[in-house]
Protein backbone atom coordinates (compact mmCIF):
# COMPACT_ATOMS: atom_id res chain seq x y z
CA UNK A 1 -38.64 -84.37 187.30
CA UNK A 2 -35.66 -81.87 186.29
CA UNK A 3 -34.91 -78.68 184.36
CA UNK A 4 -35.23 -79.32 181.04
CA UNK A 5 -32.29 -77.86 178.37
CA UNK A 6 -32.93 -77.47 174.93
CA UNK A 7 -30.09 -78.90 173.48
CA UNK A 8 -26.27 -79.47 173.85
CA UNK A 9 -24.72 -76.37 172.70
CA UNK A 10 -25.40 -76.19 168.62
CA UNK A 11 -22.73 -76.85 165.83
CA UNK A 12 -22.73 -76.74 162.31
CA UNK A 13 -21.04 -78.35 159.60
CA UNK A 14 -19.71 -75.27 157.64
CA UNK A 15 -16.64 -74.77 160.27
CA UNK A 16 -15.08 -78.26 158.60
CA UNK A 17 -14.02 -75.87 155.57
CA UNK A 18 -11.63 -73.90 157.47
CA UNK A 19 -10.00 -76.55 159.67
CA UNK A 20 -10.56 -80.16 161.36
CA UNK A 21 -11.60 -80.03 164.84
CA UNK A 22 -9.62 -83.14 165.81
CA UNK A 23 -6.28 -81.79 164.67
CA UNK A 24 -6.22 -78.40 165.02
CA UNK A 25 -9.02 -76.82 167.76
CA UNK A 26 -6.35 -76.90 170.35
CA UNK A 27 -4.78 -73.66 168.90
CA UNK A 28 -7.81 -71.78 170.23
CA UNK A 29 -6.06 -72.44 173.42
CA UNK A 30 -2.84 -70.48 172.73
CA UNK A 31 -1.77 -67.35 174.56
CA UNK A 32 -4.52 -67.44 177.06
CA UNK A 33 -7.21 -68.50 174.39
CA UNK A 34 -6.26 -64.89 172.28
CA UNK A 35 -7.48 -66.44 169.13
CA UNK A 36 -10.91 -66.71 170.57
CA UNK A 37 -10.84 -62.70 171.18
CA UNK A 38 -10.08 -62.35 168.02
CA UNK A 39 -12.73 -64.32 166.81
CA UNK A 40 -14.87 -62.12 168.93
CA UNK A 41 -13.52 -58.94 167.08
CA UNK A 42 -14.24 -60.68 164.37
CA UNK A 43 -17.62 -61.45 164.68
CA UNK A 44 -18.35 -57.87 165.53
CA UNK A 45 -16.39 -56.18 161.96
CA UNK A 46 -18.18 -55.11 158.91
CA UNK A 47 -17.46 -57.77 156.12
CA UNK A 48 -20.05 -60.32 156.14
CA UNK A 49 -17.51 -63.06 154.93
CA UNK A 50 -15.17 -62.11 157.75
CA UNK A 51 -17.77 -62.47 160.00
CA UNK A 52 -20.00 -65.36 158.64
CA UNK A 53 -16.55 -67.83 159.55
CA UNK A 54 -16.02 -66.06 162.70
CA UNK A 55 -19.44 -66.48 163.86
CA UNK A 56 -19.62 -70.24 162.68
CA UNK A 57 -16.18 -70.91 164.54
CA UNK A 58 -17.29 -69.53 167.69
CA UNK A 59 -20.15 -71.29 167.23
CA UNK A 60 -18.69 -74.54 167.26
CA UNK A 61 -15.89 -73.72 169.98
CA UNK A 62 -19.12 -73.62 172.52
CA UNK A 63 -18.70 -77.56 172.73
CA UNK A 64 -15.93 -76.51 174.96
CA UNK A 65 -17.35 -75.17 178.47
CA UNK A 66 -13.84 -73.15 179.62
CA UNK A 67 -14.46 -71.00 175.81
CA UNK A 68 -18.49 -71.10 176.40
CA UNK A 69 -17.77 -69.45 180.29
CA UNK A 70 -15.39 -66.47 178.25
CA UNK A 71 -18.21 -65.61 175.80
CA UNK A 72 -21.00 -66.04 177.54
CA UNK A 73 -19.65 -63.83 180.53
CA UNK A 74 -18.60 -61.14 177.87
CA UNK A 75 -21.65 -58.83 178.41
CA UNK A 76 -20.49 -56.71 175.45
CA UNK A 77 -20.85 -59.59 173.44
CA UNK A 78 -24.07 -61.24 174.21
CA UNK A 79 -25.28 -57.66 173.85
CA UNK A 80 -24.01 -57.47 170.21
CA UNK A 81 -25.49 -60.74 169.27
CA UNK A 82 -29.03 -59.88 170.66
CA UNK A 83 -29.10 -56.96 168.75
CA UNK A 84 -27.61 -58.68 165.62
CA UNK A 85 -30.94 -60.77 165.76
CA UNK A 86 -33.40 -58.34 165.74
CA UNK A 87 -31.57 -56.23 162.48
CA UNK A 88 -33.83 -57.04 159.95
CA UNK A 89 -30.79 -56.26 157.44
CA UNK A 90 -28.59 -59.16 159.07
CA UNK A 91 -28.57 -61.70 156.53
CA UNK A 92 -26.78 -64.04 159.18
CA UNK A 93 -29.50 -63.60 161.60
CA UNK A 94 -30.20 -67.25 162.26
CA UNK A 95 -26.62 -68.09 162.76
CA UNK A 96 -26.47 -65.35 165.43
CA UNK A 97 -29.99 -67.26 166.46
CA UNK A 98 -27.58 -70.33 166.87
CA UNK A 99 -24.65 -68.76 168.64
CA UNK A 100 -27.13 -66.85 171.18
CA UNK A 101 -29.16 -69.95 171.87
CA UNK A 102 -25.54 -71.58 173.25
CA UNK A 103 -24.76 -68.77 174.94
CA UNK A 104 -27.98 -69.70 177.37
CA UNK A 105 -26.34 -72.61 178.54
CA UNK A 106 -24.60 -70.60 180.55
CA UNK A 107 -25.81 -68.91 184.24
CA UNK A 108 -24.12 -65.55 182.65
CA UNK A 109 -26.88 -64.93 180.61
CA UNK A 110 -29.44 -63.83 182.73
CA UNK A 111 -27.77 -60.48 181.93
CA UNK A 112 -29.71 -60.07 179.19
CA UNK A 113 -32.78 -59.40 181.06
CA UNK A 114 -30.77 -55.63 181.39
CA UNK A 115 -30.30 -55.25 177.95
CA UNK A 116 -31.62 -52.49 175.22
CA UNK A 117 -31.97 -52.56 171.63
CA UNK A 118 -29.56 -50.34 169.63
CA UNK A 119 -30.39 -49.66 166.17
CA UNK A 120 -28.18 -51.18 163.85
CA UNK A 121 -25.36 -48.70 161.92
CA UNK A 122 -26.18 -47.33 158.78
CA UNK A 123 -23.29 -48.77 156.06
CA UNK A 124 -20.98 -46.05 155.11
CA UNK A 125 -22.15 -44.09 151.84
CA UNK A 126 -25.86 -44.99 152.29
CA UNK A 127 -28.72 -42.58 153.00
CA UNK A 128 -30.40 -43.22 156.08
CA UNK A 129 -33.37 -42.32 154.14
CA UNK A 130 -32.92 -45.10 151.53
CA UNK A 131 -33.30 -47.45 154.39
CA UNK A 132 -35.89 -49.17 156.01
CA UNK A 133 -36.20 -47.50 159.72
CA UNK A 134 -35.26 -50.01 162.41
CA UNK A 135 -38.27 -52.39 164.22
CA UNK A 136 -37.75 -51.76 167.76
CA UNK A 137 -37.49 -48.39 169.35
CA UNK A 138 -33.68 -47.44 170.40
CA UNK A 139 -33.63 -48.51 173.77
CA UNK A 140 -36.44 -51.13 174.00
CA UNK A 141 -35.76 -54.30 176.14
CA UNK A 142 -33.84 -56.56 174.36
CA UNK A 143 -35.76 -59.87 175.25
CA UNK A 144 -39.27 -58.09 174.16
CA UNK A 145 -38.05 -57.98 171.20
CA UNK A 146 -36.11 -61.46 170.76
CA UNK A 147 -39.72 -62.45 171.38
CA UNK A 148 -40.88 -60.05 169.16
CA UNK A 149 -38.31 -61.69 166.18
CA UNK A 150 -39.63 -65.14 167.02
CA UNK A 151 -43.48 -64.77 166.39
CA UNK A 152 -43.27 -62.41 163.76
CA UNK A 153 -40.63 -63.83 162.04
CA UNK A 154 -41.29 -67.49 161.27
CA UNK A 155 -42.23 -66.98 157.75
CA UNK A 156 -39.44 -64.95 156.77
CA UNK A 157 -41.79 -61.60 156.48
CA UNK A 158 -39.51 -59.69 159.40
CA UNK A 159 -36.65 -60.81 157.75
CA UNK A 160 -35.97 -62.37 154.55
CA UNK A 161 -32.72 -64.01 155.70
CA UNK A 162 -34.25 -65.60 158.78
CA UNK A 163 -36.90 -67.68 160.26
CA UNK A 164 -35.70 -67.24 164.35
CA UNK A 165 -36.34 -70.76 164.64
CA UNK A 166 -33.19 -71.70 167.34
CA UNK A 167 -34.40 -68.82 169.41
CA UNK A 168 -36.80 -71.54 170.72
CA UNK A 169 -33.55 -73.10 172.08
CA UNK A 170 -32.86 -70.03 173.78
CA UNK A 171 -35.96 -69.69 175.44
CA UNK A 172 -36.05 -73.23 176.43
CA UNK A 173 -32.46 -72.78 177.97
CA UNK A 174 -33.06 -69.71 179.51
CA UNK A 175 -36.31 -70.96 181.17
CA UNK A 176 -34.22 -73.06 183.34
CA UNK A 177 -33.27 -69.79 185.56
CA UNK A 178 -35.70 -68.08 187.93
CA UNK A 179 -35.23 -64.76 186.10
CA UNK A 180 -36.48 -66.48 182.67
CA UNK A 181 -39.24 -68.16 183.92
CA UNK A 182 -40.27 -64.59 185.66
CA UNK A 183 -39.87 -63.44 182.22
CA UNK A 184 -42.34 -65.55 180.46
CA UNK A 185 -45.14 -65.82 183.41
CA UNK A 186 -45.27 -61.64 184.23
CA UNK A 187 -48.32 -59.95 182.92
CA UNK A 188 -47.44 -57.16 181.08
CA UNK A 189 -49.48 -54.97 179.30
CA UNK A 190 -49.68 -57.25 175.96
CA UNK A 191 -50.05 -60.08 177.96
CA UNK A 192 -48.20 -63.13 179.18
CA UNK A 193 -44.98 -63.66 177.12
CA UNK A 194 -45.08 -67.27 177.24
CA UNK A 195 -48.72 -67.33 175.06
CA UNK A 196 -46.73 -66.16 172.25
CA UNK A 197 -45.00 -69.42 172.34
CA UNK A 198 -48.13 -71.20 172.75
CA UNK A 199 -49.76 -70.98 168.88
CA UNK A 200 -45.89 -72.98 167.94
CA UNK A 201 -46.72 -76.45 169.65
CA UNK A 202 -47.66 -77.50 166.25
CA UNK A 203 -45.68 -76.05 163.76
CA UNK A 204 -44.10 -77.67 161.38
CA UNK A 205 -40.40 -77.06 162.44
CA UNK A 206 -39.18 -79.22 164.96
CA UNK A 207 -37.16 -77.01 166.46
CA UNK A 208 -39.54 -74.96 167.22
CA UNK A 209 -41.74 -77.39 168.64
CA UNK A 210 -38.96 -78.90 170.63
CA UNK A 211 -37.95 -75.20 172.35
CA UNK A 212 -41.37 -74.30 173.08
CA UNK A 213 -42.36 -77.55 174.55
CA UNK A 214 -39.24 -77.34 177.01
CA UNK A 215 -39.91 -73.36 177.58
CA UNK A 216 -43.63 -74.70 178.79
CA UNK A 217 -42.30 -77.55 180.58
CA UNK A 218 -39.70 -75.32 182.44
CA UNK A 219 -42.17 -72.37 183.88
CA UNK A 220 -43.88 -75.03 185.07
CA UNK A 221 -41.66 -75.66 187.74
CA UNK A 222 -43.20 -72.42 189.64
CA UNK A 223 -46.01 -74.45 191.31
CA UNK A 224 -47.97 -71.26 192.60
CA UNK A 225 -48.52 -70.22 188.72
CA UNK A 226 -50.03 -73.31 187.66
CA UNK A 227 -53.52 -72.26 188.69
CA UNK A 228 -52.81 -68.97 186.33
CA UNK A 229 -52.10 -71.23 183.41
CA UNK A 230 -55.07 -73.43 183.76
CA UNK A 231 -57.97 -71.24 185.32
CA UNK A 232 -56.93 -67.56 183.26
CA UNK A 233 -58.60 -67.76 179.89
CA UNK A 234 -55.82 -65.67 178.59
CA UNK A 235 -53.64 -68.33 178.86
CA UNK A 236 -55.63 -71.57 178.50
CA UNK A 237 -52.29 -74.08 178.39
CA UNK A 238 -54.20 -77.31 178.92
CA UNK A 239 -55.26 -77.37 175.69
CA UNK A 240 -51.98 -76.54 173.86
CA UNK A 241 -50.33 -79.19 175.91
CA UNK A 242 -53.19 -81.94 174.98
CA UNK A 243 -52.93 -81.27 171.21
CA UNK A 244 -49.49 -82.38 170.84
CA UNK A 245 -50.42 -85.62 172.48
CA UNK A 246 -53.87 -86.11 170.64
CA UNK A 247 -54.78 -88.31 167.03
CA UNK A 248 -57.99 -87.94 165.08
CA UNK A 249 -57.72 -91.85 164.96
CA UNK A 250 -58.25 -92.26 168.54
CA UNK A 251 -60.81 -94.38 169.80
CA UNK A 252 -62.20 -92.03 172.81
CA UNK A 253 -65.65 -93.15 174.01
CA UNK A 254 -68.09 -90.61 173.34
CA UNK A 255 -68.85 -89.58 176.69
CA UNK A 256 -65.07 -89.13 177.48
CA UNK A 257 -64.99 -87.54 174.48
CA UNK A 258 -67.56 -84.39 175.71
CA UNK A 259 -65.58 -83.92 178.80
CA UNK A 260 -62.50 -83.41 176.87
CA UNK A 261 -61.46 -79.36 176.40
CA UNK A 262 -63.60 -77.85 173.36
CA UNK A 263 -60.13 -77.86 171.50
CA UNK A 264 -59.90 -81.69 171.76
CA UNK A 265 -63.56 -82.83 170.66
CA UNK A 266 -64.04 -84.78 167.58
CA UNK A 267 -60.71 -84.27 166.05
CA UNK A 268 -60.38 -84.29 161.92
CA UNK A 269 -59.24 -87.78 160.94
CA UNK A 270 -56.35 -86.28 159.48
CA UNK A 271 -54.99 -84.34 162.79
CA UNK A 272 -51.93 -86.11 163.96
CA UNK A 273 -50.29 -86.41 167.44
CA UNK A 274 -46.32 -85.05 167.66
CA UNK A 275 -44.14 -87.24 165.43
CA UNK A 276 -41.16 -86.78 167.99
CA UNK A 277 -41.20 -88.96 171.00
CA UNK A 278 -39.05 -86.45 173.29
CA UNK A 279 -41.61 -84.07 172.82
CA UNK A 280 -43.87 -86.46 173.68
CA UNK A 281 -42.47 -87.09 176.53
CA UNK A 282 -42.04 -83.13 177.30
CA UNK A 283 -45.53 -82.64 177.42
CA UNK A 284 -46.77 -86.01 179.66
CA UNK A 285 -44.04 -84.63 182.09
CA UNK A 286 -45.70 -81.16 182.00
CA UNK A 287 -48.84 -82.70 183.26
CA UNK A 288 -47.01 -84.57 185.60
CA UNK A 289 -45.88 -81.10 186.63
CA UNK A 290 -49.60 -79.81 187.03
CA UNK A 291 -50.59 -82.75 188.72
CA UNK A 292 -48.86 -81.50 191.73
CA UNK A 293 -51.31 -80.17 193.60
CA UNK A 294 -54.84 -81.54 194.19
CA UNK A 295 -57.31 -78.87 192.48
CA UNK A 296 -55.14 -79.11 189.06
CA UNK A 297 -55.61 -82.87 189.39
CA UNK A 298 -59.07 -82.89 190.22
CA UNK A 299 -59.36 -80.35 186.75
CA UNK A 300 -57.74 -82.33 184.72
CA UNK A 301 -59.51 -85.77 185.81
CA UNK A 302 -62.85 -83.73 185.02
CA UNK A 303 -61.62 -82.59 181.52
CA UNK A 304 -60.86 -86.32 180.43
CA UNK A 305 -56.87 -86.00 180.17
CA UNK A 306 -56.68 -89.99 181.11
CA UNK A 307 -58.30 -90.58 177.79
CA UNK A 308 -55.74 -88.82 175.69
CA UNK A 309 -52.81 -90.40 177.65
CA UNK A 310 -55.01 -94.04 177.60
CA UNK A 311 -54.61 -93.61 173.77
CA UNK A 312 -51.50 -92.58 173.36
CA UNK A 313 -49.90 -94.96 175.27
CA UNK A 314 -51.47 -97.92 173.31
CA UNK A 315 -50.82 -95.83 170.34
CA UNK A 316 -46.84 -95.83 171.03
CA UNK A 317 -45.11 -98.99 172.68
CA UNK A 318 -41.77 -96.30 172.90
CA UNK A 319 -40.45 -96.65 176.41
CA UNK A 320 -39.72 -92.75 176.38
CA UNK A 321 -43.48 -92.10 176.12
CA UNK A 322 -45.16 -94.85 177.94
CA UNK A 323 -43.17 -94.63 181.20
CA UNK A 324 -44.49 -90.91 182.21
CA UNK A 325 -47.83 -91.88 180.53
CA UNK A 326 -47.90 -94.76 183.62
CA UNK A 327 -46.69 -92.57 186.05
CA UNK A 328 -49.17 -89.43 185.21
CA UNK A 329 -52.01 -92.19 185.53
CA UNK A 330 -50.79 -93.17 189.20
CA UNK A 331 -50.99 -89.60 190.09
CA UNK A 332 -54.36 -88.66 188.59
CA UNK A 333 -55.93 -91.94 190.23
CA UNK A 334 -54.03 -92.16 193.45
CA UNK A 335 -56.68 -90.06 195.16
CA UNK A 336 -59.93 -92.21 193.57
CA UNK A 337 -58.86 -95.88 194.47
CA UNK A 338 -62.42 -96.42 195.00
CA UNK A 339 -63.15 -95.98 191.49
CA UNK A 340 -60.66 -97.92 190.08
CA UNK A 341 -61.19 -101.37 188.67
CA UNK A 342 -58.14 -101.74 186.93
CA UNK A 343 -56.39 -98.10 185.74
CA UNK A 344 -58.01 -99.03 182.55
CA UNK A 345 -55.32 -101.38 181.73
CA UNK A 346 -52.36 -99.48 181.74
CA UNK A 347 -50.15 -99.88 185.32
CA UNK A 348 -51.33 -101.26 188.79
CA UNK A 349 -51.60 -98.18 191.49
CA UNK A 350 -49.69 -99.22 194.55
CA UNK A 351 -52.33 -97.86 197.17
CA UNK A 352 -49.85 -97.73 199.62
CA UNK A 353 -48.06 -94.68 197.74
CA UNK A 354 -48.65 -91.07 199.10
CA UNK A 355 -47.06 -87.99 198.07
CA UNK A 356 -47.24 -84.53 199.18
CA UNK A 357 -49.59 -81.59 197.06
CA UNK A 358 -46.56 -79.96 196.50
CA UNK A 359 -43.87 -82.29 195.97
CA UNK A 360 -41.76 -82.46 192.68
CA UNK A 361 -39.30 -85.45 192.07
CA UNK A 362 -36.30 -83.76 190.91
CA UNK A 363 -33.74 -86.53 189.23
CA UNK A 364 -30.40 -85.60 189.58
């Protein structure tokens, strides 16, 4: 089991207007790469053309790790960015979304768990007064409100320009340091941050449901929390993680099917499992995850969970799903040979195999 990323660092398409990558990216390398600090000057001036092809440069110059280390180390900069985000008068918000969720790739970011909102300037020749006053409070921690952007602002009503959508990458990628995973699994006094991700395992963007799925996968990794995210009502993960995985067309035998969590009973014929295989897979490996210690296995043998993954690997001959689907059934049976007549079909249990409560495979 491993760290999960989001996704290679993002690019987009619009760069190929201004030059080809193949022929001419090299010159960001001049003079001790001084036409990337430009571009970060750039970025940060006052005409939205000007900065619209700086940003979408930059953007695409994160493919290359010695530039990504420069801008992601440039506190200043990542600073500027998160704020850019959360002005509901950027019209580029999602492209800052974009740059800030390769940014995470990078150990450097952690700084922004030290970071504060600053309002945004007011243009020159406006009245304050004719403006809408900012969302966050001047000084407010910046991730709250990244967070804040995200849930509120996936149908466009926080900003018109924006739907937040790659900050999902950004959380998934930032989940893979201690500090983010802190982040999302500290109580605070609106709750957990990481149930506001919870309600967007299936929503209709993909990129959303492909962040959020690593974000989950990734906090799992802090074994003494897992009892948190089953037991606390306030959280309640199983059943975001099941839903993904579940069809109204499965066949679930009716007495299986009243063990299952309230949330998976009798499904609407028309409720469909996850379309994407990785995220799929993403959310077999996060039981896997859970299945590390014996209570959380005995739990989720009581709610039914082999009947889901029974189903959905007959439902999905894909290699991607059905190998952790085989491997979560060896763990939730290993300790109940005696009950086993044939793992229902799926993969023989070698009976020799032990592991320790608390041991995660890490692949490296």
């Amino acid at each position: 089991m491993y760290i999960q990323q989001a996704q290679p660092p993002l690019q987009t398409g619009r760069v190929n207007r201004y030059f080809s990558w193949g022929l001419y990216s090299h010159i960001f390398k001049n003079n001790d790469y001084e036409p990337v600090k430009d571009l970060k000057d750039l970025v940060q001036s006052t005409g939205s053309t000007t900065t619209v092809q700086a940003l979408t440069i930059l953007v695409n110059l994160c493919d290359n790790q010695t530039i990504l280390e420069s801008l992601a180390s440039d506190e200043k900069l990542v600073e500027y960015v998160a704020n850019q985000v959360c002005n509901t008068r950027q019209k580029h918000a999602d492209l800052f979304c974009i740059f800030l969720a390769n940014l995470a790739k990078r150990d450097q970011i952690t700084a922004i768990f030290k970071m504060k909102f600053t309002p945004p300037k007011v243009p020159e020749g406006v009245d304050p007064k004719d403006l809408e006053p900012p969302a966050f409070e001047t000084g407010a921690n910046i991730m709250d409100c990244l967070l804040d952007c995200f849930v509120r602002g996936s149908d466009r009503s926080f900003n018109k320009f924006a739907n937040f959508d790659y900050l999902a990458y950004f959380f998934a990628d930032l989940s893979r340091f201690k500090q983010g995973r802190d982040y999302f699994i500290t109580l605070r006094d609106d709750g957990y941050p990481i149930t506001k991700l919870l309600v967007f395992t299936e929503i209709e963007s993909k990129i959303r449901r492909t962040g959020v799925a690593s974000t989950i996968k990734n906090c799992l990794f802090d074994i003494p929390f897992h009892e948190k995210f089953i037991f606390d009502d306030s959280i309640n993960l199983l059943p975001y993680i099941l839903l993904p995985l579940a069809d109204g067309s499965d066949e679930i035998p009716e007495d299986e099917m009243f063990e299952l969590p309230d949330e998976l009973q009798f499904l609407s014929e028309d409720k469909k499992r996850d379309s994407d295989n990785t995220i799929l897979a993403t959310y077999v490996e996060c039981l896997l995850l859970l299945s590390t210690t014996k209570k959380i296995r005995s739990h989720l043998r009581d709610k039914s969970v082999y009947s889901i993954i029974r189903a959905l690997h007959k439902g999905l001959e894909v290699d991607e799903v059905q190998d952790p689907c085989e491997r979560l059934v060896q763990v939730l049976m290993r300790d109940d040979h005696e009950n086993i007549e044939d793992i229902h079909k799926i993969k023989e249990v070698d009976e020799d195999e032990e592991e320790d409560d608390d041991d995660i495979i890490e692949v490296l």
